[in-house]
C-alpha atoms as a PDB file:
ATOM      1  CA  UNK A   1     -15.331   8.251   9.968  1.00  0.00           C
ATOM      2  CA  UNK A   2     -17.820   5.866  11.281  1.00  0.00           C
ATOM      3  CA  UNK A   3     -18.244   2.379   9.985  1.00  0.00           C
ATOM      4  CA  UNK A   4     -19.859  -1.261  11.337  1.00  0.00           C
ATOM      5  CA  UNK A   5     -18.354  -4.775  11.432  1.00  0.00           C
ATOM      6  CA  UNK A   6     -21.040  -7.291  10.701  1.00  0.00           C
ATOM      7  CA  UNK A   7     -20.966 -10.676  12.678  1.00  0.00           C
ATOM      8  CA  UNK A   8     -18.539 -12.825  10.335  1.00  0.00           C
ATOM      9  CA  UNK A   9     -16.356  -9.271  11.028  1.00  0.00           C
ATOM     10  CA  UNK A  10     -16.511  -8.265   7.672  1.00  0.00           C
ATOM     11  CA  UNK A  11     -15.721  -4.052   8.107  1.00  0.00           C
ATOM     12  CA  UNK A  12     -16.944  -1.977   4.799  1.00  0.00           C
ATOM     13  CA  UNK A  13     -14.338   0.628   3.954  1.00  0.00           C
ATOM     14  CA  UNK A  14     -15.874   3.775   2.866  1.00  0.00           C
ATOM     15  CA  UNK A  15     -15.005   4.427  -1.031  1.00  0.00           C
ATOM     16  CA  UNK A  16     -13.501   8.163   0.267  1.00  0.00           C
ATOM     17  CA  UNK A  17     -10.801   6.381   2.030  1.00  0.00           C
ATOM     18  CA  UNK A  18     -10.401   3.479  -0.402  1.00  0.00           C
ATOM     19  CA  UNK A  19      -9.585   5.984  -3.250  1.00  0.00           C
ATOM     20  CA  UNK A  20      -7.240   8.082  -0.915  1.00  0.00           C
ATOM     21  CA  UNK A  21      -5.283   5.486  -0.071  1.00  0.00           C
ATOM     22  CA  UNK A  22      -5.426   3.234  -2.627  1.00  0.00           C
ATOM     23  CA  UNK A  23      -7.176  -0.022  -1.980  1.00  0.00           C
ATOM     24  CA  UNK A  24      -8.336  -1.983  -4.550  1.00  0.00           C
ATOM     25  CA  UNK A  25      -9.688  -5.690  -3.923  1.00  0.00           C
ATOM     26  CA  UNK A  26      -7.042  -8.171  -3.152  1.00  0.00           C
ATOM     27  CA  UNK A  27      -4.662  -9.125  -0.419  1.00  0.00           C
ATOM     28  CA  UNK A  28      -4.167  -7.298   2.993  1.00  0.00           C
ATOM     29  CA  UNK A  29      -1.688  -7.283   5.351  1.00  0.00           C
ATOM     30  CA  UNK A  30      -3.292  -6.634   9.250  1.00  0.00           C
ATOM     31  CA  UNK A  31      -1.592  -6.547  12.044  1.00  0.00           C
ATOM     32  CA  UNK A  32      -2.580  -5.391  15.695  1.00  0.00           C
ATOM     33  CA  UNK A  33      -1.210  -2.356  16.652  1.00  0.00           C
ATOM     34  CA  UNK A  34      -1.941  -1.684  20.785  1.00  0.00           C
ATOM     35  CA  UNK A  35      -5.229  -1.200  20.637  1.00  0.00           C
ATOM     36  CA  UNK A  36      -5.762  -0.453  16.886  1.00  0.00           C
ATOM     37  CA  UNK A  37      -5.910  -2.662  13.779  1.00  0.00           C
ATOM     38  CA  UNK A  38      -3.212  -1.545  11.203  1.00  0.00           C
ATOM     39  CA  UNK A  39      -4.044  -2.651   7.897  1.00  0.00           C
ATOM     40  CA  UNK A  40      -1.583  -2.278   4.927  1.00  0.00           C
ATOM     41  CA  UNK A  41      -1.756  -2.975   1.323  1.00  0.00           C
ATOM     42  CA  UNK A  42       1.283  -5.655  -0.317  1.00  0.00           C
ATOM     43  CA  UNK A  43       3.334  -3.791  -2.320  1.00  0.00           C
ATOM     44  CA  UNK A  44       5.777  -4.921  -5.073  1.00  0.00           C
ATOM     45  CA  UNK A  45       7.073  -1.161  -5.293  1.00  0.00           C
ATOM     46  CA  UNK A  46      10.818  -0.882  -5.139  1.00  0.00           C
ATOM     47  CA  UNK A  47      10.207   2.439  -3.001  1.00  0.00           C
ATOM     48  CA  UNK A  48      10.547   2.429   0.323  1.00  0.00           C
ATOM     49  CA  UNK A  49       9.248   5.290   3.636  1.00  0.00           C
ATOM     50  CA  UNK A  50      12.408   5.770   5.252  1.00  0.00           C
ATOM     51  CA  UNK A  51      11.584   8.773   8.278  1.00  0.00           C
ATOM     52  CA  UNK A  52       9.053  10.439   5.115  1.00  0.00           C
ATOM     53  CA  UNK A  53      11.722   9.811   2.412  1.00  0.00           C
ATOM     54  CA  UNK A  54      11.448   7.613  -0.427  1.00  0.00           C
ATOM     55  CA  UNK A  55      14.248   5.459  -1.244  1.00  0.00           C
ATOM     56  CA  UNK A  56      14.846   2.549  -3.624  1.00  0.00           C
ATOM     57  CA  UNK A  57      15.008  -1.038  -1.977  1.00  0.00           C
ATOM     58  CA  UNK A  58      18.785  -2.887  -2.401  1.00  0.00           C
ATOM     59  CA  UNK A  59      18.991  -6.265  -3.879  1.00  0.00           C
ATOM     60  CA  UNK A  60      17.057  -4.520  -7.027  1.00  0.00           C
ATOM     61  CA  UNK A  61      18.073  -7.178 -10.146  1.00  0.00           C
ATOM     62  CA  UNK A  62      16.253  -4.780 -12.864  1.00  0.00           C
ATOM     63  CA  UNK A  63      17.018  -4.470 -16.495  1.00  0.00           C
ATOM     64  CA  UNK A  64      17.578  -1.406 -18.478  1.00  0.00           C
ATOM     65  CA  UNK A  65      13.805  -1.776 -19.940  1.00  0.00           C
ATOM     66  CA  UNK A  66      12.528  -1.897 -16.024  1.00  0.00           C
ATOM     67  CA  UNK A  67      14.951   0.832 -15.129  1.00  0.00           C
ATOM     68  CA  UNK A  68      13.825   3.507 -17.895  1.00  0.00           C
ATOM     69  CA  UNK A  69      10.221   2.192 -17.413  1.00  0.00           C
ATOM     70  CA  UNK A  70      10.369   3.291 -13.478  1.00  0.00           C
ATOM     71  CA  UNK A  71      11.984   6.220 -14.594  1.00  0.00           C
ATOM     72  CA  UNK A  72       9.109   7.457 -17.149  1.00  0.00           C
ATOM     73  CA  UNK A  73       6.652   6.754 -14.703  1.00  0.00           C
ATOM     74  CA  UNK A  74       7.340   9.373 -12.428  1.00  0.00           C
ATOM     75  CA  UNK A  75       7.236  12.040 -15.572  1.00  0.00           C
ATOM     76  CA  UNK A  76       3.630  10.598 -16.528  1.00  0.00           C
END
């Protein structure tokens, strides 16, 4: 998809690709990536992509509440 940067180098992402991945306003991580800009959202999710499977970070310091809460949210 085609898009513009305007001279301060503000880029509009379309809303397709906003809603597909996820965006919502606040802060990005960018990073250069060869010659492509690689632009990731923060996340406080205790989920991790390990080679396309999800695993939970170590170090987690959770509660029960947190623990059953994470739990139920992947049944919603």
């Amino acid at each position: 998809m085609l898009t513009t940067m305007d001279k301060a180098g503000r880029v509009v992402i379309p809303r397709s690709i906003r809603t597909a991945v996820g965006l919502v306003p606040g802060a990005l991580d960018i990073t250069v990536d060869g010659a492509s800009v690689r632009i990731d959202v923060p996340t406080q999710s205790p989920l991790t992509n390990v080679d396309g499977r999800l695993q939970l970070r170590s170090g987690l310091d959770w509660t029960a509440d947190q623990w059953r809460e994470f739990r139920l949210a992947d049944q919603r």
